[in-house]
PDB file of N, CA and C in Angstrom:
ATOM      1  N   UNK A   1      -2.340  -0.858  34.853  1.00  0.00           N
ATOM      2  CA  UNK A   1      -2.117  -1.831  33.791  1.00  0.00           C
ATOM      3  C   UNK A   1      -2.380  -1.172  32.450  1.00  0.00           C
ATOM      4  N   UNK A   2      -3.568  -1.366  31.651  1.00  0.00           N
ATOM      5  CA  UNK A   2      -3.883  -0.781  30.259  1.00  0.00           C
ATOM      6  C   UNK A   2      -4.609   0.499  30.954  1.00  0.00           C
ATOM      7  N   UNK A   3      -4.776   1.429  29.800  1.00  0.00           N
ATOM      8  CA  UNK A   3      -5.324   2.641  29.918  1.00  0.00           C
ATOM      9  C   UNK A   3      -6.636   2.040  30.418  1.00  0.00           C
ATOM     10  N   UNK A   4      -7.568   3.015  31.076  1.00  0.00           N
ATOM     11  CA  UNK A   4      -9.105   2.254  31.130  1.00  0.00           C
ATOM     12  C   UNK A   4     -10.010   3.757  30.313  1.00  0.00           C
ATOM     13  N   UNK A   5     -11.219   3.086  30.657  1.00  0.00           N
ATOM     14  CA  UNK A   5     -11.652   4.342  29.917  1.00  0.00           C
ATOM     15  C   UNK A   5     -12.336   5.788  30.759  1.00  0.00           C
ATOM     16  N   UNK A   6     -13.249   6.474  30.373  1.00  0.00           N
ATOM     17  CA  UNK A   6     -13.533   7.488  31.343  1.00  0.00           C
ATOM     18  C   UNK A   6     -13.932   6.455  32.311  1.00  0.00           C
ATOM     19  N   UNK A   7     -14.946   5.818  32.706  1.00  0.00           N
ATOM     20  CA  UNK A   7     -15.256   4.908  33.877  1.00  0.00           C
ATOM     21  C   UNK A   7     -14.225   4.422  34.428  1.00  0.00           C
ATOM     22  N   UNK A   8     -13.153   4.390  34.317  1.00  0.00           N
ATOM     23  CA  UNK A   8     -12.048   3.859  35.585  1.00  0.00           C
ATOM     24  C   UNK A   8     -12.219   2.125  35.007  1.00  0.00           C
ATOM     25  N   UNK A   9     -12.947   1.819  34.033  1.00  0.00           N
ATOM     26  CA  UNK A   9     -12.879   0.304  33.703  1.00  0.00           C
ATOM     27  C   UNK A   9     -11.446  -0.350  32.986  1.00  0.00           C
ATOM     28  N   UNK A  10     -10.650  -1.472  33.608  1.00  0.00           N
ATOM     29  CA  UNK A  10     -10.019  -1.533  32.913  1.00  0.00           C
ATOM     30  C   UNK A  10      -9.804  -2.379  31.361  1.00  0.00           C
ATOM     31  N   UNK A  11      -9.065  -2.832  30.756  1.00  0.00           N
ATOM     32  CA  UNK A  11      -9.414  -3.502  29.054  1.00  0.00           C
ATOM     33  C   UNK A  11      -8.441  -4.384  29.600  1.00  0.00           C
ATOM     34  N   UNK A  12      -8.905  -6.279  29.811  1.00  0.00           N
ATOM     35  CA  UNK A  12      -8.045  -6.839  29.627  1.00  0.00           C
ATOM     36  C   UNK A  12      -6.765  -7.311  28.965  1.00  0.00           C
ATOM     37  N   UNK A  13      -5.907  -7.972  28.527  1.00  0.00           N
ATOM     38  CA  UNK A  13      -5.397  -7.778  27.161  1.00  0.00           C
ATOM     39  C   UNK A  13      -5.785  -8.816  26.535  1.00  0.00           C
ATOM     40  N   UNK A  14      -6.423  -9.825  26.911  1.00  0.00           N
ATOM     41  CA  UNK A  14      -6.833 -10.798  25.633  1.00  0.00           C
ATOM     42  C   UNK A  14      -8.065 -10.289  25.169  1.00  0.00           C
ATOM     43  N   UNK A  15      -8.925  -9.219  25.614  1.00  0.00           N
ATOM     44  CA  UNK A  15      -9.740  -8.489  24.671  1.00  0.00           C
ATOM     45  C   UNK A  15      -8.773  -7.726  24.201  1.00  0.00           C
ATOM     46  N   UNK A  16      -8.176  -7.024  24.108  1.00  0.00           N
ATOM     47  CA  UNK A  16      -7.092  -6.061  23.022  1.00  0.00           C
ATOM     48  C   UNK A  16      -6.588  -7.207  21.748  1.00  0.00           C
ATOM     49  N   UNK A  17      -6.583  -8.333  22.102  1.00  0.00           N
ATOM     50  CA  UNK A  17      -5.949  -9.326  20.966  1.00  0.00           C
ATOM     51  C   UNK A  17      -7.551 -10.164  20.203  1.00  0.00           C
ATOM     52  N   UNK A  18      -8.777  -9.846  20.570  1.00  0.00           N
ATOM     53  CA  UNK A  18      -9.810 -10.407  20.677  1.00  0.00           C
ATOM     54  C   UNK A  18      -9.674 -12.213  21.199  1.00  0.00           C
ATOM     55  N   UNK A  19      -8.961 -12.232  22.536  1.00  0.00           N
ATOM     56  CA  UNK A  19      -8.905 -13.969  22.623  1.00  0.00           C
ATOM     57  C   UNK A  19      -7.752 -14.472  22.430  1.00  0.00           C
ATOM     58  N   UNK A  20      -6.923 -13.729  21.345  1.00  0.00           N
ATOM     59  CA  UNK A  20      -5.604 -14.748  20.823  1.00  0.00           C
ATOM     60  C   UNK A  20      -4.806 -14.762  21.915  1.00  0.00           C
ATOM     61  N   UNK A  21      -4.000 -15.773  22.069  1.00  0.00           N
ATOM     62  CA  UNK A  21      -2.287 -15.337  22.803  1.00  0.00           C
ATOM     63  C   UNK A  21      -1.511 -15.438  22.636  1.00  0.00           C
ATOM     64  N   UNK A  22      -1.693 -16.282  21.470  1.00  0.00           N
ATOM     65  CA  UNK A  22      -0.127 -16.598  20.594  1.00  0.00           C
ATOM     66  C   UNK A  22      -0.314 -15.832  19.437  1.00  0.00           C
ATOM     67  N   UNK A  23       1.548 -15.062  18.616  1.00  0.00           N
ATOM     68  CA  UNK A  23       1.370 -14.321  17.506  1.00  0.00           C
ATOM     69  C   UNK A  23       1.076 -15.085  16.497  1.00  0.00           C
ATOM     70  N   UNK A  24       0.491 -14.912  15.473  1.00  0.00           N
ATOM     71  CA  UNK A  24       0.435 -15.529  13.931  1.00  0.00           C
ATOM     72  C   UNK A  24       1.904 -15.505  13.445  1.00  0.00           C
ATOM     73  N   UNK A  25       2.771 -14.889  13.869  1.00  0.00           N
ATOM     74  CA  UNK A  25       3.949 -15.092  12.751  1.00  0.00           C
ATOM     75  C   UNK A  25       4.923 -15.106  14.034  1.00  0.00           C
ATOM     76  N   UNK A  26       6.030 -15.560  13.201  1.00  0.00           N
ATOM     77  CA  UNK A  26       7.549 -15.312  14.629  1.00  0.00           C
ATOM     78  C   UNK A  26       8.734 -14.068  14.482  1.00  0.00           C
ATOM     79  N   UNK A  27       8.184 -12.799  13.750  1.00  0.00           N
ATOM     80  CA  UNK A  27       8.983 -12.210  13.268  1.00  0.00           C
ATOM     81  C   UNK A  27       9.320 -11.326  14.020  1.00  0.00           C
ATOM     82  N   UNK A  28       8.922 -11.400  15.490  1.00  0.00           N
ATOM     83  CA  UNK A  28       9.181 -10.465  16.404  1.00  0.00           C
ATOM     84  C   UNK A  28      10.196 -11.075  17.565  1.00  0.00           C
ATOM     85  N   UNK A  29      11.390 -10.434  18.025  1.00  0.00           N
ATOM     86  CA  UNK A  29      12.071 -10.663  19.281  1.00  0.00           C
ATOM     87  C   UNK A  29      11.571  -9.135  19.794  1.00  0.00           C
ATOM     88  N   UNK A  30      12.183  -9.131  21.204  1.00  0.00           N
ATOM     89  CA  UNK A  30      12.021  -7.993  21.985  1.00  0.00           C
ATOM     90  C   UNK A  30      13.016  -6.444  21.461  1.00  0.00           C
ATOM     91  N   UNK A  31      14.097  -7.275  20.319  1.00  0.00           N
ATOM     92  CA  UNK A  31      14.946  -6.208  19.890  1.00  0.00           C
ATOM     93  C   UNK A  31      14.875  -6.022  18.712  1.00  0.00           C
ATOM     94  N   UNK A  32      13.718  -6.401  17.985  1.00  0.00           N
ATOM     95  CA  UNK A  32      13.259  -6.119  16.641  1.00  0.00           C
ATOM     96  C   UNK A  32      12.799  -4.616  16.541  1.00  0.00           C
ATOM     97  N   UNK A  33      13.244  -4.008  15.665  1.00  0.00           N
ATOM     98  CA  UNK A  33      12.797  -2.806  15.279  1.00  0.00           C
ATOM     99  C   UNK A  33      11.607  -2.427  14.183  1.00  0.00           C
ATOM    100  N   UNK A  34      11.155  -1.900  14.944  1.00  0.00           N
ATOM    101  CA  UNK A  34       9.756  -1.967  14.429  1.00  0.00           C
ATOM    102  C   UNK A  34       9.353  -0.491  13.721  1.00  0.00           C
ATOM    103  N   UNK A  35       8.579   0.305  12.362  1.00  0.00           N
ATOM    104  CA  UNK A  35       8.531   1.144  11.866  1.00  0.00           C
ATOM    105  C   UNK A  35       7.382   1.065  11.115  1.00  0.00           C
ATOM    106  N   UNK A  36       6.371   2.125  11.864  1.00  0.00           N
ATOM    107  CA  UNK A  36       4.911   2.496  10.453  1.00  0.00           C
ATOM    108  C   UNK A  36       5.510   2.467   8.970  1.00  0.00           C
ATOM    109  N   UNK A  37       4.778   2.266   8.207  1.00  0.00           N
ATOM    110  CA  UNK A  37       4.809   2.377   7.074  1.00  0.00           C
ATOM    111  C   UNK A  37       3.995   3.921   6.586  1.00  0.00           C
ATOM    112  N   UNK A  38       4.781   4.530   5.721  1.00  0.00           N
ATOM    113  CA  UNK A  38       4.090   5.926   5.219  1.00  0.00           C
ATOM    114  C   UNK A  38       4.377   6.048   3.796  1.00  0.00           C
ATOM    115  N   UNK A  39       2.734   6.681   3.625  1.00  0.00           N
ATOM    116  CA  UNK A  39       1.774   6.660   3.821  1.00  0.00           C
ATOM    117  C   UNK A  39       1.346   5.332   4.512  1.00  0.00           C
ATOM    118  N   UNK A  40      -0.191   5.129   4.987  1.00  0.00           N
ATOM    119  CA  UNK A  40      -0.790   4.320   5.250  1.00  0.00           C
ATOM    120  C   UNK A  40      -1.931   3.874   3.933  1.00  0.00           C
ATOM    121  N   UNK A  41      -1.977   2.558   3.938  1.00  0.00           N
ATOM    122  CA  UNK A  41      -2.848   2.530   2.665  1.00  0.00           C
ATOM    123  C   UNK A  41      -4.190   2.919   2.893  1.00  0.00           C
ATOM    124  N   UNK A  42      -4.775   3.670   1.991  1.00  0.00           N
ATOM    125  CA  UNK A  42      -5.871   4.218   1.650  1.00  0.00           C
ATOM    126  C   UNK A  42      -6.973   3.106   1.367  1.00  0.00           C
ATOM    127  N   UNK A  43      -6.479   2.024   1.295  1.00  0.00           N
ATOM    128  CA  UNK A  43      -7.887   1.143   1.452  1.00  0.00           C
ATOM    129  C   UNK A  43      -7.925   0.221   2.680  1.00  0.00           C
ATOM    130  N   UNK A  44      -7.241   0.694   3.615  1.00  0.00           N
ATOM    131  CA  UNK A  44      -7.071  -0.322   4.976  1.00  0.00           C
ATOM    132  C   UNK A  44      -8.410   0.747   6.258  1.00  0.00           C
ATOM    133  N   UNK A  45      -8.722  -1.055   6.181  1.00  0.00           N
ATOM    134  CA  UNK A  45     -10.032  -0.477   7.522  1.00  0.00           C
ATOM    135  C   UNK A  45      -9.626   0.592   8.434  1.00  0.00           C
ATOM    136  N   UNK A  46     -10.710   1.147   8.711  1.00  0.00           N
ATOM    137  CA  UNK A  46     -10.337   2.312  10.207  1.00  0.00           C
ATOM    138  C   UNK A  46      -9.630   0.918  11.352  1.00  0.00           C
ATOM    139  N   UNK A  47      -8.730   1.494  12.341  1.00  0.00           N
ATOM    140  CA  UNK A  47      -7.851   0.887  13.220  1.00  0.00           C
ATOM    141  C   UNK A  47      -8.833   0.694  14.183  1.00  0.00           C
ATOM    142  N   UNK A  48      -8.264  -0.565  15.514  1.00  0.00           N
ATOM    143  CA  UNK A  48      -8.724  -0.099  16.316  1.00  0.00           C
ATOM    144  C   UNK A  48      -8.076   0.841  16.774  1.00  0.00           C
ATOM    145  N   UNK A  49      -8.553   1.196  18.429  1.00  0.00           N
ATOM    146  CA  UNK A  49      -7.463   1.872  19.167  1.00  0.00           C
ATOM    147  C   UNK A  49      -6.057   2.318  19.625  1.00  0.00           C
ATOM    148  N   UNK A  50      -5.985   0.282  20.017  1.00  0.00           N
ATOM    149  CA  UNK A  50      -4.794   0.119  19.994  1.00  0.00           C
ATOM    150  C   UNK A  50      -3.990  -0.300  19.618  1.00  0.00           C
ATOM    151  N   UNK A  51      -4.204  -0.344  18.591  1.00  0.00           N
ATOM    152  CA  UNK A  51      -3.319  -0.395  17.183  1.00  0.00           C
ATOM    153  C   UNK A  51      -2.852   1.171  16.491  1.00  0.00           C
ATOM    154  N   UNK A  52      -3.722   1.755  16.726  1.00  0.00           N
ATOM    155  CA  UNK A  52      -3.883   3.293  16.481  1.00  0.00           C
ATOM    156  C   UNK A  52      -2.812   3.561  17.022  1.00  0.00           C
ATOM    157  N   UNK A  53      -2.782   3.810  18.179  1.00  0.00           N
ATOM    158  CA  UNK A  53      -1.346   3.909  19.315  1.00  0.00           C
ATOM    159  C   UNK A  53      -0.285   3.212  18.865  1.00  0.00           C
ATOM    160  N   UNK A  54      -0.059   2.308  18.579  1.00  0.00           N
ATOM    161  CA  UNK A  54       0.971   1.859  18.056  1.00  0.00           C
ATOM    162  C   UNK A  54       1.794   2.161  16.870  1.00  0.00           C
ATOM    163  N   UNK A  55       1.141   2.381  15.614  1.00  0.00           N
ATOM    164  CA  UNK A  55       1.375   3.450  14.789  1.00  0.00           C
ATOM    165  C   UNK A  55       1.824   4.640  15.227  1.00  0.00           C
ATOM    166  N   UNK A  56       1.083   5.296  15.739  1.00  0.00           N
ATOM    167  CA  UNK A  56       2.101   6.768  16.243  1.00  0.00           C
ATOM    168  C   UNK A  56       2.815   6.363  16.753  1.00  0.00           C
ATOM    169  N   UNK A  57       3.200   5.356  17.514  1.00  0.00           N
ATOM    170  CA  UNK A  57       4.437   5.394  18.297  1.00  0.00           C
ATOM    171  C   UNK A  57       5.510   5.219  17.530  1.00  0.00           C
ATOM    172  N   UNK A  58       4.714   4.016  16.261  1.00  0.00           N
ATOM    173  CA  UNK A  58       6.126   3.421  15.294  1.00  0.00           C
ATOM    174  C   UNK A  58       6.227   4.682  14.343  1.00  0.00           C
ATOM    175  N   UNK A  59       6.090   5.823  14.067  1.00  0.00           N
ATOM    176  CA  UNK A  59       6.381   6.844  13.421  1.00  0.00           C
ATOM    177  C   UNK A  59       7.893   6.951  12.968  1.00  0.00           C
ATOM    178  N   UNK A  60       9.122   6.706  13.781  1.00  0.00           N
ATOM    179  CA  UNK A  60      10.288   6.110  13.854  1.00  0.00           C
ATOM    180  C   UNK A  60      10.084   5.210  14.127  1.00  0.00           C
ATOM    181  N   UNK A  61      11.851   4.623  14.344  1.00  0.00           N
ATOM    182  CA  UNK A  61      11.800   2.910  14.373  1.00  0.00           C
ATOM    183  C   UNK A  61      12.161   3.282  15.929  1.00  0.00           C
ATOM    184  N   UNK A  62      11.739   1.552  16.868  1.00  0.00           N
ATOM    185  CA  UNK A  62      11.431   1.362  18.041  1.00  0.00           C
ATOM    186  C   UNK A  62      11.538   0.100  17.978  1.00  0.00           C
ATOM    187  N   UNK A  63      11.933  -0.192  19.125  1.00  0.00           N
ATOM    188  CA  UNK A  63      12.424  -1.794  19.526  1.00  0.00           C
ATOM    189  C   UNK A  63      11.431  -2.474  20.344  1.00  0.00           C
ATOM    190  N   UNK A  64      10.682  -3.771  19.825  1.00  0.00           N
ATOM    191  CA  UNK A  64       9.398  -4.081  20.337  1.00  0.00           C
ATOM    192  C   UNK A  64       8.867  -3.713  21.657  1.00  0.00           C
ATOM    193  N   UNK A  65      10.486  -4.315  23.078  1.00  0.00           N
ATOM    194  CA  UNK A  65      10.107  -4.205  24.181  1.00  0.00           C
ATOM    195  C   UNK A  65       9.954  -2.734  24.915  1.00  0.00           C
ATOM    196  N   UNK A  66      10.657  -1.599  23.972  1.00  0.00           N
ATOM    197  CA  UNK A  66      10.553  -0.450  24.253  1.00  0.00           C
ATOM    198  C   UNK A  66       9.029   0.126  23.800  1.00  0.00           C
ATOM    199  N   UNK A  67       8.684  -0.664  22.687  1.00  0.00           N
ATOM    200  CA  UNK A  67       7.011   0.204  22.820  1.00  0.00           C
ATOM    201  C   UNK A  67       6.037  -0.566  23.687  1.00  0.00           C
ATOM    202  N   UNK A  68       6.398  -1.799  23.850  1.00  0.00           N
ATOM    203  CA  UNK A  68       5.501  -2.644  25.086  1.00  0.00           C
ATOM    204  C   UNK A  68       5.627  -1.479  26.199  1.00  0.00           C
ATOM    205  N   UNK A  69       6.367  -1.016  26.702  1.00  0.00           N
ATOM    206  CA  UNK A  69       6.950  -0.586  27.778  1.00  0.00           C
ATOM    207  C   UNK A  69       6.359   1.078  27.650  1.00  0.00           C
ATOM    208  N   UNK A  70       5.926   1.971  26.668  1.00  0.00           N
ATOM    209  CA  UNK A  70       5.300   2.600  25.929  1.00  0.00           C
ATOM    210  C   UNK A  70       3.896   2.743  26.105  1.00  0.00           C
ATOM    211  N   UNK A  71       3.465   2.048  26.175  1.00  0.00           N
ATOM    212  CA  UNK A  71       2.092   1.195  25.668  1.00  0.00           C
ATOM    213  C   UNK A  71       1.858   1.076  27.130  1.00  0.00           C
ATOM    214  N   UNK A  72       2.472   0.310  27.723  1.00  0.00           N
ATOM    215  CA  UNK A  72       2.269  -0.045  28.944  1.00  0.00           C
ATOM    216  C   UNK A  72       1.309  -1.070  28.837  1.00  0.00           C
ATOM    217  N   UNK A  73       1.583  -2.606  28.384  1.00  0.00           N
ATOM    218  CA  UNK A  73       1.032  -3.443  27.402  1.00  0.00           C
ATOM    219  C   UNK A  73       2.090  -4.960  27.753  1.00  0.00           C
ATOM    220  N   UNK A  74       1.510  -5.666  28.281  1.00  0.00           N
ATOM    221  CA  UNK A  74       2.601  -6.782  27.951  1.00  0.00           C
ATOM    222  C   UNK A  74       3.063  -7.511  26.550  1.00  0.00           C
ATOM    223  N   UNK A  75       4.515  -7.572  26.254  1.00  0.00           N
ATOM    224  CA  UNK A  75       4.764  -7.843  25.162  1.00  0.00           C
ATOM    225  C   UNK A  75       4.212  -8.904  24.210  1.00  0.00           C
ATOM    226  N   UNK A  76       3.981  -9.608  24.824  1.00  0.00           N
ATOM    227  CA  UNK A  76       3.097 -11.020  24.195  1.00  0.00           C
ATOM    228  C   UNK A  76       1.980 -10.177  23.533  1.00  0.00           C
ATOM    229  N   UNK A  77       0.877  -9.237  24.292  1.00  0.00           N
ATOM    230  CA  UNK A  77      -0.097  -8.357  23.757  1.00  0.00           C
ATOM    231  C   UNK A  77       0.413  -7.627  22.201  1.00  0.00           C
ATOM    232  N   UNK A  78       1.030  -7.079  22.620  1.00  0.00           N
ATOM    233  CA  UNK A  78       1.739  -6.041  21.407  1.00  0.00           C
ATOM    234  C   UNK A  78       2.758  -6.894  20.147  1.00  0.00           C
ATOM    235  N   UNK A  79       2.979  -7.840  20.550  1.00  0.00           N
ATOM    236  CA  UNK A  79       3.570  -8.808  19.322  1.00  0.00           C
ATOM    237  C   UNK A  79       2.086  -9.638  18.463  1.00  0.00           C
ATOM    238  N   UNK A  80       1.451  -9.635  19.483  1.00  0.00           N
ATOM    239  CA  UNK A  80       0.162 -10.348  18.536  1.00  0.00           C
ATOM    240  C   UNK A  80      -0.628  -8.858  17.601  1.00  0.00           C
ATOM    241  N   UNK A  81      -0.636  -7.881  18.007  1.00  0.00           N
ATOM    242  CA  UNK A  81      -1.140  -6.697  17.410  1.00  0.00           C
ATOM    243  C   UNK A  81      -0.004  -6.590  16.105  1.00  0.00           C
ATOM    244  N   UNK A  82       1.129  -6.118  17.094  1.00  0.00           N
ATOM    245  CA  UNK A  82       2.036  -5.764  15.481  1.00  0.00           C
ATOM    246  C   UNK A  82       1.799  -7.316  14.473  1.00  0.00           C
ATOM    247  N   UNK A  83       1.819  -8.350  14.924  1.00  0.00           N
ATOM    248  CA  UNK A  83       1.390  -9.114  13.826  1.00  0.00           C
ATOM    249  C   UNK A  83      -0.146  -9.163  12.728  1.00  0.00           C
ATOM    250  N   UNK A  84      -1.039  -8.108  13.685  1.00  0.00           N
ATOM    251  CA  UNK A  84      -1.928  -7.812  12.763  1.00  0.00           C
ATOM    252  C   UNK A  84      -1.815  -6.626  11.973  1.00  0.00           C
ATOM    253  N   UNK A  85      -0.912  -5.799  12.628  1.00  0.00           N
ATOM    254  CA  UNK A  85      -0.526  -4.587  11.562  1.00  0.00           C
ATOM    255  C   UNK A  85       0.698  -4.973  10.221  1.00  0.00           C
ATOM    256  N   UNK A  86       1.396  -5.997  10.541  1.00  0.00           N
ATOM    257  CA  UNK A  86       2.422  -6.504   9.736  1.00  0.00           C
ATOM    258  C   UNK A  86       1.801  -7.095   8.685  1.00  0.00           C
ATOM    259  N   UNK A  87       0.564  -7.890   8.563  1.00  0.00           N
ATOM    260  CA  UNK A  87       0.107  -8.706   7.666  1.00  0.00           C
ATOM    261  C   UNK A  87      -0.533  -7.683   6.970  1.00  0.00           C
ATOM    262  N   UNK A  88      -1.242  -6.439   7.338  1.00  0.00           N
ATOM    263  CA  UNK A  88      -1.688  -5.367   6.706  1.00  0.00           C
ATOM    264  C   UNK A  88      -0.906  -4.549   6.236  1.00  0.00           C
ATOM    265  N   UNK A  89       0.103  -4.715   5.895  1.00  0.00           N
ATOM    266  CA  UNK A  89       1.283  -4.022   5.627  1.00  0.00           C
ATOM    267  C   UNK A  89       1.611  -2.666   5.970  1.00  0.00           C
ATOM    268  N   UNK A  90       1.194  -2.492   7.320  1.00  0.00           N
ATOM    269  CA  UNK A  90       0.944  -0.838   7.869  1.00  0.00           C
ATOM    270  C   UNK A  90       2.408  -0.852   8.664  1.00  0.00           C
ATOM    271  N   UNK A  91       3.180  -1.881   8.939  1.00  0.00           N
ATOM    272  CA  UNK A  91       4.767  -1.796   9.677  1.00  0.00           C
ATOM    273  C   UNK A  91       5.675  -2.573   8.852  1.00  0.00           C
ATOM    274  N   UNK A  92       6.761  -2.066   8.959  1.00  0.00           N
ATOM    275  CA  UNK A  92       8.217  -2.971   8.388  1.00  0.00           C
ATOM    276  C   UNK A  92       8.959  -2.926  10.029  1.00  0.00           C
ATOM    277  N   UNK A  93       9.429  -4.506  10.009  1.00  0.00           N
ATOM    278  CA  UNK A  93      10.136  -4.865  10.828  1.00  0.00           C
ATOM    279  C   UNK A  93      12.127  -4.982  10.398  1.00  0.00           C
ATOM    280  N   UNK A  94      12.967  -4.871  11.516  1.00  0.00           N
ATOM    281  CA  UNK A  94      14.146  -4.511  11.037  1.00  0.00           C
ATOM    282  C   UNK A  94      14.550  -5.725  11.994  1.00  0.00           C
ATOM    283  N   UNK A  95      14.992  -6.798  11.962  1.00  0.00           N
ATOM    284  CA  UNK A  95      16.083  -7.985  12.736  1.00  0.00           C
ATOM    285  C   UNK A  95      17.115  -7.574  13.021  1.00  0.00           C
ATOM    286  N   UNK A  96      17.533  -7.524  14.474  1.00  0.00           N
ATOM    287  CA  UNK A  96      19.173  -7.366  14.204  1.00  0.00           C
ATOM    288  C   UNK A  96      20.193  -8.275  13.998  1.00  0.00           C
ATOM    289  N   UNK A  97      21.120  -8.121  13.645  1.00  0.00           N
ATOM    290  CA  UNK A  97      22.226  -8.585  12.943  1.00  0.00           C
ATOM    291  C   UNK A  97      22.567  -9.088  13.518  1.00  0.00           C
ATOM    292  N   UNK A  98      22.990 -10.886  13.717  1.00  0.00           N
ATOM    293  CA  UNK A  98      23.444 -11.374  14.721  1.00  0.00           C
ATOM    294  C   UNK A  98      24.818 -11.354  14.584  1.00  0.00           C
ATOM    295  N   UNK A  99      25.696 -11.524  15.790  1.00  0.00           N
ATOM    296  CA  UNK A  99      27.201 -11.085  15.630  1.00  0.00           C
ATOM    297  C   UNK A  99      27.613 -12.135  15.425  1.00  0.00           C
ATOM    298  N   UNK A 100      28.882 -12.408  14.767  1.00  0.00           N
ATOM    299  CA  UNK A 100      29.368 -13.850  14.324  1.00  0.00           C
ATOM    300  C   UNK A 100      30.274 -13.871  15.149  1.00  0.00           C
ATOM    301  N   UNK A 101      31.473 -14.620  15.393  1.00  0.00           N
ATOM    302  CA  UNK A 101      32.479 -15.378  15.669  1.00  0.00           C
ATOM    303  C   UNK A 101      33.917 -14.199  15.153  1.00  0.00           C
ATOM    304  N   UNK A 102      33.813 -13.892  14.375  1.00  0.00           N
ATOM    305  CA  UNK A 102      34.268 -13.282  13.499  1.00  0.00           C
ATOM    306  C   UNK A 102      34.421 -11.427  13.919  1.00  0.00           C
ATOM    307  N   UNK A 103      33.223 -11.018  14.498  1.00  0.00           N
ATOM    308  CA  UNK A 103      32.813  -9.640  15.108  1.00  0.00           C
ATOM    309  C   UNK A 103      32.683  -9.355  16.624  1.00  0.00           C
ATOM    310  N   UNK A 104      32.641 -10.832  16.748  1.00  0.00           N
ATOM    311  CA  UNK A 104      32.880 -10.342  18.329  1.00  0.00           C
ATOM    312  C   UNK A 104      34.232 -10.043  19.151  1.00  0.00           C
ATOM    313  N   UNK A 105      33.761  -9.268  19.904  1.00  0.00           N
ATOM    314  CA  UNK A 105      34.910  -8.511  20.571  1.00  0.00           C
ATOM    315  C   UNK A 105      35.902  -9.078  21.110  1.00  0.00           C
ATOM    316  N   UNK A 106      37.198  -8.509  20.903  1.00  0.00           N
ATOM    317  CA  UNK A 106      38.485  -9.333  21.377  1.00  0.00           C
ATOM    318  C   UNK A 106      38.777  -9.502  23.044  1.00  0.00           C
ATOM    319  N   UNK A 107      38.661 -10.873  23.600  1.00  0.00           N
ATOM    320  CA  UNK A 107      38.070 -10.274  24.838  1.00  0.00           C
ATOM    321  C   UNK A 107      39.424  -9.724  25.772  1.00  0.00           C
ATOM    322  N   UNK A 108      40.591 -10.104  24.949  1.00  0.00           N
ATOM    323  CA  UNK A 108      42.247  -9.678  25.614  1.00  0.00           C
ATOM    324  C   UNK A 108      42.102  -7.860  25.776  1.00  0.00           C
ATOM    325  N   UNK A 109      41.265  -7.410  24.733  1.00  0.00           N
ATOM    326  CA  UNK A 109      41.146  -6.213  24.223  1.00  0.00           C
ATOM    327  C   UNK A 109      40.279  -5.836  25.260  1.00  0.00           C
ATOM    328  N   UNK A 110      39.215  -6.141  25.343  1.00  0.00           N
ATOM    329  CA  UNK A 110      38.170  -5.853  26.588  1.00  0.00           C
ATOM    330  C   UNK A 110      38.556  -5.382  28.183  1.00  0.00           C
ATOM    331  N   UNK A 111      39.778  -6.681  28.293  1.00  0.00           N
ATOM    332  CA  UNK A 111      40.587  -6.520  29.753  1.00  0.00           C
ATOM    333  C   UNK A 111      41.702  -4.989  29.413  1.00  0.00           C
ATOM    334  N   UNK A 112      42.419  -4.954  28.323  1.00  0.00           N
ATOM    335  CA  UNK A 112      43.490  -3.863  28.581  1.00  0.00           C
ATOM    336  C   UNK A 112      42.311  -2.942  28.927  1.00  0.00           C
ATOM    337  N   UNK A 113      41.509  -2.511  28.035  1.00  0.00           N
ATOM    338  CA  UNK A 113      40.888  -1.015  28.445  1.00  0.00           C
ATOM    339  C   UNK A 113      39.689  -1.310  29.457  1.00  0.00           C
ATOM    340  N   UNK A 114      39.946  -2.235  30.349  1.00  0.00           N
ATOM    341  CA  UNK A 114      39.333  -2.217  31.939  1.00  0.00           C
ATOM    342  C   UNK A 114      40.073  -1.628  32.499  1.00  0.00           C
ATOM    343  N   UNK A 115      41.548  -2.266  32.561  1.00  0.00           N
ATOM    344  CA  UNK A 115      42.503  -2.387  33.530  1.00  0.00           C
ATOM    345  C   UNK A 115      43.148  -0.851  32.789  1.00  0.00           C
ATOM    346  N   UNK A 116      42.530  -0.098  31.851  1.00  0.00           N
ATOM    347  CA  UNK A 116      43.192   1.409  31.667  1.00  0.00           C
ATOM    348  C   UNK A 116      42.508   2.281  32.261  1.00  0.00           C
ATOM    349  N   UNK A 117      41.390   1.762  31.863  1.00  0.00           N
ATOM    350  CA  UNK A 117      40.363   3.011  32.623  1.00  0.00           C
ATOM    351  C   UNK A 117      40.298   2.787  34.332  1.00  0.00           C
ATOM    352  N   UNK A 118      40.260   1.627  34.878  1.00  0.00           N
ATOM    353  CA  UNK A 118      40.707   1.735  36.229  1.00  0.00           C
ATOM    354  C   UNK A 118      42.170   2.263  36.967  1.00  0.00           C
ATOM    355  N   UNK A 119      42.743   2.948  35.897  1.00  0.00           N
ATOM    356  CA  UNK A 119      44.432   3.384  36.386  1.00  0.00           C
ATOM    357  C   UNK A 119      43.670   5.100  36.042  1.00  0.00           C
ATOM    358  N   UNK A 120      42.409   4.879  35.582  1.00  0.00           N
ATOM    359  CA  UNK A 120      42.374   6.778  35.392  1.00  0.00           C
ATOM    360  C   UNK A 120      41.681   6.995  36.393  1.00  0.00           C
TER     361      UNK A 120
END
């Protein structure tokens, strides 16, 4: 499950959130892209741990459920964290673009190049 420590003990995750289980904010889906902020501010408390980890990971951008998965962390865990690194302004989050009506794919178009690539 979570890393444990030298003792083989493991860290629940509602101690990793101290208790919480719901995020403070809703700005996270599983395909939100997520990115440290650099520098880090010079007057922000020492991290914990695992939050620490999370930062290096967000060094580039990363898609929530891919650093849950990272982390090895259930996402609910790691959305309540990045919401404590977000309010500290130590991450920028990226939404993706929802597709309109307008961008989505032609689905007549979809079938010719099925029915092409199954003739190759």
């Amino acid at each position: 499950m979570n890393g444990g420590d030298a003792a083989g003990r493991l860290v629940r995750p509602f101690t990793l959130t101290g208790g919480r289980t719901r995020p403070s904010r809703a700005d996270f889906t599983l395909i939100t892209t997520v990115t440290a902020t650099d520098p880090q501010p010079a007057w922000a408390d020492r991290l914990q741990p695992e939050h620490a980890r999370i930062l290096k990971r967000c060094a580039r951008p990363i898609a929530v459920a891919e650093l849950a998965a990272h982390l090895d962390l259930p996402v609910s865990v790691v959305v309540i964290l990045l919401c404590d690194l977000l309010e500290e302004s130590r991450i920028t989050t990226h939404r993706p673009h929802p597709v309109s009506s307008a961008g989505a794919a032609d689905l007549g178009l979809l079938r010719k190049v099925r029915e092409g690539l199954g003739r190759l």
